[in-house]
Structures are given as structure tokens and as C-alpha cells.
N, C-alpha and C. Protein backbone atom coordinates (compact mmCIF):
# COMPACT_ATOMS: atom_id res chain seq x y z
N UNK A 1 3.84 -7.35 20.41
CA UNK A 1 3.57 -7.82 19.08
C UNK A 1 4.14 -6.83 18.07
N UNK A 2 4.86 -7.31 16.95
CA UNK A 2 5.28 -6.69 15.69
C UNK A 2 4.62 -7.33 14.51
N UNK A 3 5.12 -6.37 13.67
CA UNK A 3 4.59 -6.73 12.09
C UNK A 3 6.14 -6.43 11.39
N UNK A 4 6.29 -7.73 10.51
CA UNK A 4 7.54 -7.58 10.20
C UNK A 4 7.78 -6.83 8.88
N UNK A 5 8.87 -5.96 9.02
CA UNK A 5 8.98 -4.70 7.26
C UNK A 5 8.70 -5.46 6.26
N UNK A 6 9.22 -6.52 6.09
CA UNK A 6 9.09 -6.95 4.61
C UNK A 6 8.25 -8.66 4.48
N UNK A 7 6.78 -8.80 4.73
CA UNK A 7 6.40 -10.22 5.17
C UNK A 7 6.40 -10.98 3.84
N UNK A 8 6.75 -11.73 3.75
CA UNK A 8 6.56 -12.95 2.44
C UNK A 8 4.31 -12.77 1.82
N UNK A 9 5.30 -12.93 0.33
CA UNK A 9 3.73 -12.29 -0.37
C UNK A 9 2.51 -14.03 0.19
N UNK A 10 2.80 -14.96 0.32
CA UNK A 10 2.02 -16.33 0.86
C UNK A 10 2.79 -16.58 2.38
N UNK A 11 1.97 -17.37 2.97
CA UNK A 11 2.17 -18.09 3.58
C UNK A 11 3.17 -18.73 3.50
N UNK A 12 4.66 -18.82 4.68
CA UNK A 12 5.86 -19.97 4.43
C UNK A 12 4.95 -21.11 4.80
N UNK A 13 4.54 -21.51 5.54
CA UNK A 13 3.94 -22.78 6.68
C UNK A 13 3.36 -23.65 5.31
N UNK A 14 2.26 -22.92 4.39
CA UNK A 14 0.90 -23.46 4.01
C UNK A 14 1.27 -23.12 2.38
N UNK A 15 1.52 -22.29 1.87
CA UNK A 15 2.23 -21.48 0.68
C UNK A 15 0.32 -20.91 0.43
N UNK A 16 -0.10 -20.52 1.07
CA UNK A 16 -1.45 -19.98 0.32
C UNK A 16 -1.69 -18.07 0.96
N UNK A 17 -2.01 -17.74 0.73
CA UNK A 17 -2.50 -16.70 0.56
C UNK A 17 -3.32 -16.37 2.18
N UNK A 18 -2.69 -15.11 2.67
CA UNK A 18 -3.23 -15.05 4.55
C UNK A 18 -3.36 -13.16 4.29
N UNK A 19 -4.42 -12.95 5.41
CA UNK A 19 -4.94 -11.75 5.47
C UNK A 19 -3.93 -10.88 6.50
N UNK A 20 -3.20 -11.00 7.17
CA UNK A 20 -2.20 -10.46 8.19
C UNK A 20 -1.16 -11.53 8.90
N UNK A 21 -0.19 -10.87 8.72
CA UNK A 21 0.77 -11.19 9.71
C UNK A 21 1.85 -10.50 11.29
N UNK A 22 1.50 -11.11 12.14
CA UNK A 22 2.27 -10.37 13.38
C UNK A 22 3.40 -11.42 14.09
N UNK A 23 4.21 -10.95 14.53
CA UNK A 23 5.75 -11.49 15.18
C UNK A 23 5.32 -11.21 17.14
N UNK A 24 5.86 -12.34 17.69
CA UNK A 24 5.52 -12.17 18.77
C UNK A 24 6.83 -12.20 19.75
N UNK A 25 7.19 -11.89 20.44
CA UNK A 25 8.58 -12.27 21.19
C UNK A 25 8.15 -13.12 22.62
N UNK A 26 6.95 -13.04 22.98
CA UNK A 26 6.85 -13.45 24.51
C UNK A 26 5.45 -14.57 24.56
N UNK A 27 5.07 -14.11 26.00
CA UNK A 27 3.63 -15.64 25.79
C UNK A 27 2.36 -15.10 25.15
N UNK A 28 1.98 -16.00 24.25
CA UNK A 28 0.62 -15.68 23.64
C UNK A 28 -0.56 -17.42 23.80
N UNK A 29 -1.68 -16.98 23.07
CA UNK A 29 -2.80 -17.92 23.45
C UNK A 29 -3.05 -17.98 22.47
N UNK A 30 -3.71 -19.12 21.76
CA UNK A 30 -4.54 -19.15 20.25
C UNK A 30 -6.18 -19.91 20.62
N UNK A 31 -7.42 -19.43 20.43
CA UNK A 31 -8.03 -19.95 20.47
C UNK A 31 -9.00 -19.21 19.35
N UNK A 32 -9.61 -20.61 18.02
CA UNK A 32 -10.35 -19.99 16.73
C UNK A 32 -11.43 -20.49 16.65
N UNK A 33 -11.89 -21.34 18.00
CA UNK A 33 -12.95 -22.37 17.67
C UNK A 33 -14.16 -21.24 17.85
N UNK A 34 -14.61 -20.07 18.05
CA UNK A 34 -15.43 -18.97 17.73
C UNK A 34 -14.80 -17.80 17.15
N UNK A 35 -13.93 -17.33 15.88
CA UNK A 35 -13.17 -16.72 15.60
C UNK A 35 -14.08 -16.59 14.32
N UNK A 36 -14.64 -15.41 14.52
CA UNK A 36 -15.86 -15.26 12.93
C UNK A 36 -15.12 -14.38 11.63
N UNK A 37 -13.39 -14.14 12.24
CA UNK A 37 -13.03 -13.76 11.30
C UNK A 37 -11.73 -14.60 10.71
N UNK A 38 -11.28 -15.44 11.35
CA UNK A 38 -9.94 -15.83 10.96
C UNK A 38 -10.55 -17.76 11.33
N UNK A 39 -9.78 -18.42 10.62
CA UNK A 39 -10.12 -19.76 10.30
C UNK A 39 -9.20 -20.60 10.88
N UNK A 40 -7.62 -20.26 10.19
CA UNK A 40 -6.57 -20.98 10.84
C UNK A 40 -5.83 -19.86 10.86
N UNK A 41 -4.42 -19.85 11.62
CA UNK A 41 -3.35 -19.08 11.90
C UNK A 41 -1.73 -20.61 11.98
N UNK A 42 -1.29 -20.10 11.20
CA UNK A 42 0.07 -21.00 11.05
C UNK A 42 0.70 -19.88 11.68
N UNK A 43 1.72 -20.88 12.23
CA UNK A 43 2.90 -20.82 13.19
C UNK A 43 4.40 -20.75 12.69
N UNK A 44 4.99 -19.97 12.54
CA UNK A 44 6.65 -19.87 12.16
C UNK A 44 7.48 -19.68 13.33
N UNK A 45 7.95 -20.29 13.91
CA UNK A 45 9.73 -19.74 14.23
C UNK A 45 10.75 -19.09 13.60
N UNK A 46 11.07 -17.30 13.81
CA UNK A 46 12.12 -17.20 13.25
C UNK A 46 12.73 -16.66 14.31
N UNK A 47 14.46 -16.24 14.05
CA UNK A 47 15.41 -15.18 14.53
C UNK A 47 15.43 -14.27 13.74
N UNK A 48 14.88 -13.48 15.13
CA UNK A 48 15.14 -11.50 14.76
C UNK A 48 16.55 -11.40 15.13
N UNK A 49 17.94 -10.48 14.73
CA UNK A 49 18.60 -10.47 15.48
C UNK A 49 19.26 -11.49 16.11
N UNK A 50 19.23 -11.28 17.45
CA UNK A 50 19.36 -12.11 18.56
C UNK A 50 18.79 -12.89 19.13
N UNK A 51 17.45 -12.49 18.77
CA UNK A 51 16.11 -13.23 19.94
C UNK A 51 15.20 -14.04 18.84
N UNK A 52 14.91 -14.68 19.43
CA UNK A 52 13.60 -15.76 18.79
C UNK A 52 12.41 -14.92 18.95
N UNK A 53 11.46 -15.08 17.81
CA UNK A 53 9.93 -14.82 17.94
C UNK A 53 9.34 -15.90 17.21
N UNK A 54 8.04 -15.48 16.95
CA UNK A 54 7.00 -16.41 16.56
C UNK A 54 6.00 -15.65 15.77
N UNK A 55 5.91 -15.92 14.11
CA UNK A 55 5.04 -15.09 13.24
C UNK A 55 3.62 -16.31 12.83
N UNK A 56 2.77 -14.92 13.01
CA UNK A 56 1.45 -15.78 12.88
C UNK A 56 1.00 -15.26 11.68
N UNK A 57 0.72 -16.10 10.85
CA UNK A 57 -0.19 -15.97 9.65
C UNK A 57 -1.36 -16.51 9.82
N UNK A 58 -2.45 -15.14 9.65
CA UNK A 58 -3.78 -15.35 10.26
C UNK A 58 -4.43 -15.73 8.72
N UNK A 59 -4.84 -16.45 8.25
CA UNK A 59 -6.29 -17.10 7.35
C UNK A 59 -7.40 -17.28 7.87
N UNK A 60 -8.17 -16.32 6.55
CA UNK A 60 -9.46 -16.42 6.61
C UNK A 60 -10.30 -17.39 6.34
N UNK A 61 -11.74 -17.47 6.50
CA UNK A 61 -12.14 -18.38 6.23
C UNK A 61 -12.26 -18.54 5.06
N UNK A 62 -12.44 -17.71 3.80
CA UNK A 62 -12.39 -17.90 2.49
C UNK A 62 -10.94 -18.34 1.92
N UNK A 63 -10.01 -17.94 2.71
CA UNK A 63 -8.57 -18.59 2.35
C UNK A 63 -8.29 -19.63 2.32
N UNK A 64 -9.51 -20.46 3.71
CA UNK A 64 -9.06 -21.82 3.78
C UNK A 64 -9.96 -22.67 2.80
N UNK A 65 -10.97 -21.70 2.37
CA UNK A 65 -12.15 -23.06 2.20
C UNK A 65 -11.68 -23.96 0.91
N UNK A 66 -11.08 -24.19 0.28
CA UNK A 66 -10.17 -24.94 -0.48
C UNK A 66 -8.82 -26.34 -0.18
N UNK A 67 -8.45 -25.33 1.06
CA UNK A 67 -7.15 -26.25 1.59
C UNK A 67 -7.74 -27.21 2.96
């Protein structure tokens, strides 16, 4: 897992406002249905380089309670 140098000030996926973001290159799991800190997590595809990853923008539950 990475955190990318320069992350976009919102959300690309959702355009709202997220508490962390991390870049993944390999296999990961998502499960939030008991997650007392994070609500939703959107999903990006980008290219690093050469290689594909996958950036997660984690939202809170106060982030979402609106959208």
C-alpha cells in the first residue's frame, strides 16, 4: 500500500470531501458493513508509471451523511 505525493483536495469518484487516501498495486478485500470508522470507500483506477493500481478514498460517516 502507498499514499500518493500529491492526492486531489475531494474525492475524483464522488467530488466530496474523504478522510484518507491509499494506492494499492496487488489483492485487497473491502468489507464496511462493521467499519465504526469509515462509511464508504470509492474506488479509482489509475497508472503509476508502468503499472496499474487502485486508490481508495476512505469516507467517513459524517462525510457521507448528506450524499
Amino acid at each position: 500500500m502507498n499514499v500518493p505525493e500529491e492526492p486531489p483536495e475531494t474525492c475524483p469518484v464522488c467530488d466530496r470531501a474523504y478522510e484518507s487516501v491509499s494506492e494499492h498495486d496487488g489483492g485487497l478485500m473491502v468489507n464496511l458493513l462493521d467499519n465504526d470508522r469509515y462509511r464508504r470507500v470509492c474506488f479509482e483506477p489509475v497508472l503509476v508509471g508502468e503499472g496499474a493500481r487502485v486508490r481508495f478514498y476512505h469516507h467517513t460517516h459524517e462525510q457521507t451523511s448528506s450524499a
